[in-house]
Protein backbone atom coordinates (compact mmCIF):
# COMPACT_ATOMS: atom_id res chain seq x y z
CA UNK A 1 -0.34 27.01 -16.30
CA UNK A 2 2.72 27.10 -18.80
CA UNK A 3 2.19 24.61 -21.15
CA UNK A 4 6.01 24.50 -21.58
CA UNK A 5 5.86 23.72 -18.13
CA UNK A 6 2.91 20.71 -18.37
CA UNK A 7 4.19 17.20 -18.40
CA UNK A 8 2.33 14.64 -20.27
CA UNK A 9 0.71 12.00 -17.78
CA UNK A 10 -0.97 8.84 -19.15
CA UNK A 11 -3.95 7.51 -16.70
CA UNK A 12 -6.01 4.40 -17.16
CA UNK A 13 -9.23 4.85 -15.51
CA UNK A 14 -11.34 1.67 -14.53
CA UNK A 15 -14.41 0.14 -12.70
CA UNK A 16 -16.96 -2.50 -12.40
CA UNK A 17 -18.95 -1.44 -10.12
CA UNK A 18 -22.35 0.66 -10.26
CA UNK A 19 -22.81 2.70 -13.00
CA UNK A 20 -19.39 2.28 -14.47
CA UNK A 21 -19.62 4.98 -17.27
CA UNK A 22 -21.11 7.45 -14.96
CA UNK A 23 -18.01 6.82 -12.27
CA UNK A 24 -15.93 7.15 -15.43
CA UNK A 25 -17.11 10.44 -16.68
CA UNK A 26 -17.06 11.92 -12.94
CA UNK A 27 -13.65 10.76 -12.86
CA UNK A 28 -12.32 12.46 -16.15
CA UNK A 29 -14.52 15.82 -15.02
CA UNK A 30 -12.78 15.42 -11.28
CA UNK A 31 -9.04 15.00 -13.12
CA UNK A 32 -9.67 18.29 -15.36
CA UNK A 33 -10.06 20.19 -11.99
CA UNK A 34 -7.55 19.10 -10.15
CA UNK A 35 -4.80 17.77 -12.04
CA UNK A 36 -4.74 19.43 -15.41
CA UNK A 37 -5.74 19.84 -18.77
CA UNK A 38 -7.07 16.52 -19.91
CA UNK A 39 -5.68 16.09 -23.46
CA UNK A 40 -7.20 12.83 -24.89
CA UNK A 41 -9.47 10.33 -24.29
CA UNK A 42 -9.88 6.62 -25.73
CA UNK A 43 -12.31 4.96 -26.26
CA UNK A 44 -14.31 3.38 -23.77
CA UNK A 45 -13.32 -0.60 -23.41
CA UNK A 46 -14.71 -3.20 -21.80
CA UNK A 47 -13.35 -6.50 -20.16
CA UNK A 48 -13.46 -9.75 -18.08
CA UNK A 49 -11.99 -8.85 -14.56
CA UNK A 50 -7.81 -9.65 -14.56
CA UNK A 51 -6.37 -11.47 -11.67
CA UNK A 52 -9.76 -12.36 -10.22
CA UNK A 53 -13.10 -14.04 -11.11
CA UNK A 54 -15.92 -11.48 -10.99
CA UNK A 55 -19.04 -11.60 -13.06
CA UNK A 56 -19.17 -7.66 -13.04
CA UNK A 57 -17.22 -6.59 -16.48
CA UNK A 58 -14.80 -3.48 -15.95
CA UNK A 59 -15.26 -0.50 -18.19
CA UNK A 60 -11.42 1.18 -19.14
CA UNK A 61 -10.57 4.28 -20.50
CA UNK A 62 -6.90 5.52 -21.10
CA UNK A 63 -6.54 9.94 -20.50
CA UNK A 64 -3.78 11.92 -21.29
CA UNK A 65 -3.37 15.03 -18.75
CA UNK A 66 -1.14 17.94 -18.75
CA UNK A 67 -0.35 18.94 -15.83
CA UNK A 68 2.09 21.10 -13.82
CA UNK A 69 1.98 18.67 -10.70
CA UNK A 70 4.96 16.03 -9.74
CA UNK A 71 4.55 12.29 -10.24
CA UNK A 72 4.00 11.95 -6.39
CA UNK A 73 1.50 15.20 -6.73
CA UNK A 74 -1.01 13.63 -9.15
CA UNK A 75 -0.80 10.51 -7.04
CA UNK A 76 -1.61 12.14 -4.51
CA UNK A 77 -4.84 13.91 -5.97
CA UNK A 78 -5.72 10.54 -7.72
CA UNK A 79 -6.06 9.12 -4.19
CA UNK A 80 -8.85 12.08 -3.35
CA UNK A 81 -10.49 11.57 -6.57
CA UNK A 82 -11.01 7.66 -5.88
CA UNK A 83 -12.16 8.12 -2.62
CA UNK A 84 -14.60 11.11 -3.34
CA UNK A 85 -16.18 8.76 -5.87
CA UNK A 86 -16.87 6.33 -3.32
CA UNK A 87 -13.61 3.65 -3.73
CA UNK A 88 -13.14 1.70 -0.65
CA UNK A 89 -9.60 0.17 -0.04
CA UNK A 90 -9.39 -2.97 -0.27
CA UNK A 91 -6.50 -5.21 1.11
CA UNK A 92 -6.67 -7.71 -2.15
CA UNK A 93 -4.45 -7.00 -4.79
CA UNK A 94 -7.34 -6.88 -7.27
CA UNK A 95 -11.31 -7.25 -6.71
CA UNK A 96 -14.05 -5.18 -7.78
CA UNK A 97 -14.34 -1.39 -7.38
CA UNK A 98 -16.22 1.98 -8.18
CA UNK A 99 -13.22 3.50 -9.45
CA UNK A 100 -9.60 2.84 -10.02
CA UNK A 101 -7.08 5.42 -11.52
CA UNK A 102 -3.45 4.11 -12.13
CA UNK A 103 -0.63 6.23 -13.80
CA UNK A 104 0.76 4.58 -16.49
CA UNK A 105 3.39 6.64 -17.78
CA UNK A 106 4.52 10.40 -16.81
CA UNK A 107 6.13 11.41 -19.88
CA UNK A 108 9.51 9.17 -19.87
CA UNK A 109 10.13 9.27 -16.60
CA UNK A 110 10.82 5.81 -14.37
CA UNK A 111 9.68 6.57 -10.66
CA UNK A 112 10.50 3.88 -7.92
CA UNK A 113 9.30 4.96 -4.57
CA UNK A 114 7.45 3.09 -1.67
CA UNK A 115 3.96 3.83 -2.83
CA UNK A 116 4.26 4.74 -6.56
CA UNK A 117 6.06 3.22 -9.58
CA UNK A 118 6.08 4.57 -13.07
CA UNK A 119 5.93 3.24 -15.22
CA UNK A 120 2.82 1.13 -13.87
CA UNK A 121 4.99 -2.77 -13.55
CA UNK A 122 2.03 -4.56 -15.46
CA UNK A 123 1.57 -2.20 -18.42
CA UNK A 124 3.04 -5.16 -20.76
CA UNK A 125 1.09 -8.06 -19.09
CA UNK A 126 -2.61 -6.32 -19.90
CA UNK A 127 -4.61 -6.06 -22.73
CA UNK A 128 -6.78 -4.04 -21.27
CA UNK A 129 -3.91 -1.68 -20.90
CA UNK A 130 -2.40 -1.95 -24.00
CA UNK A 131 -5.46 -1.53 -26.24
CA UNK A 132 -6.07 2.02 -25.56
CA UNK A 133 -2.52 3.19 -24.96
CA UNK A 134 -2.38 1.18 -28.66
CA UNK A 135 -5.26 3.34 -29.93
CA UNK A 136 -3.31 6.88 -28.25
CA UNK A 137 0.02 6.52 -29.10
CA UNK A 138 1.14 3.01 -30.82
CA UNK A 139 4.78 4.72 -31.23
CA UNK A 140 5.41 5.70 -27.79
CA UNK A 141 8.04 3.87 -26.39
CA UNK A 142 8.19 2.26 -23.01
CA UNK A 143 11.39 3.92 -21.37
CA UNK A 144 12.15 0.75 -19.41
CA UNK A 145 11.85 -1.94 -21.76
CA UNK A 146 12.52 0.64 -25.02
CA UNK A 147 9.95 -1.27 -27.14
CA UNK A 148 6.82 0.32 -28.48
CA UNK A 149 3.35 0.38 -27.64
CA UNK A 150 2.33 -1.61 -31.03
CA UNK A 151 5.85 -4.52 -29.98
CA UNK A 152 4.25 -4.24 -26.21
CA UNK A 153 0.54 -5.18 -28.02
CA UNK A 154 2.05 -7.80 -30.07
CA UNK A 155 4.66 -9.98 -27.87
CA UNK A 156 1.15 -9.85 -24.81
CA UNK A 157 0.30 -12.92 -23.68
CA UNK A 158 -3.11 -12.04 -22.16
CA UNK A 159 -5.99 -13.70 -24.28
CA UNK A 160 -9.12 -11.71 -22.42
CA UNK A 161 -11.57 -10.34 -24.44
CA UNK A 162 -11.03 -6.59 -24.74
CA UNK A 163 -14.05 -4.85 -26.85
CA UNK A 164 -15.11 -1.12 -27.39
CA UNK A 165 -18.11 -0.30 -25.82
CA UNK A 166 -18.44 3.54 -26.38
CA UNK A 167 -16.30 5.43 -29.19
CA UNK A 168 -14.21 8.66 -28.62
């Protein structure tokens, strides 16, 4: 791959289910070989479930992956990652899960198809979300609502507790 060619792609990885670090670690091994170079990776945050009551805390990690593929091509190998891990679909917006790989931003680019929107709609709404794209890249500005990471951080409304529970 030509790494003038590589766009940057910003994935939050999740779970609550199982061994959540484990599923988290085969997740970041799975996107290296099949998606591209992964480039960063947060720390490892945990958090109350958002949107739903669940006593199983989610694990979060935010990766940065260059990659050669289209927006619609990494969705589509994020969909064979999940479900070689062992993610069942669900038809609830948000419950529990093994796994759970969303694309939060490709580069600058704003996507609106059927099945895939970048950047992710709730980026701004999470803290979950926010904290490790906060620890990554506080600067990087959010091409639809042109504020930065660190304004996104401060102006959230989302009180949940959001703590590290393995470093870099």
């Amino acid at each position: 791959m030509i790494m003038n060619e590589a766009h940057k792609v910003q994935l939050l990885l999740g779970g609550n289910l199982g061994d959540r670090a484990k599923y988290l670690a085969k997740a970041n091994l799975q996107l290296s070989t099949t998606i591209g170079t992964v480039v960063y990776k947060s720390a490892i945050y945990e958090s109350e479930p958002w949107g739903f009551d669940d006593e199983n805390q989610f694990l979060n990690q935010l990766v940065i992956v260059q990659t050669a593929l289209s927006p619609t091509e990494v969705l589509s190998k994020i969909k064979l990652i999940e479900a070689d891990l062992g993610r069942a679909e669900s038809e609830l917006q948000w419950s529990s899960r093994i796994i759970d790989i969303d694309i939060l931003f490709y580069e600058e680019s704003i996507v609106k198809e059927k099945n895939l929107i970048i950047p992710h709609p709730r980026i701004h709404e999470r803290r979950f979300v926010l904290e490790p794209l906060l620890e990554s890249d506080p600067g990087f500005i959010h091409p639809l609502t042109n504020k930065t990471v660190r304004e996104l951080y401060s102006q959230c409304t989302d009180q949940s507790e959001v703590v590290i529970y393995a470093e870099r």
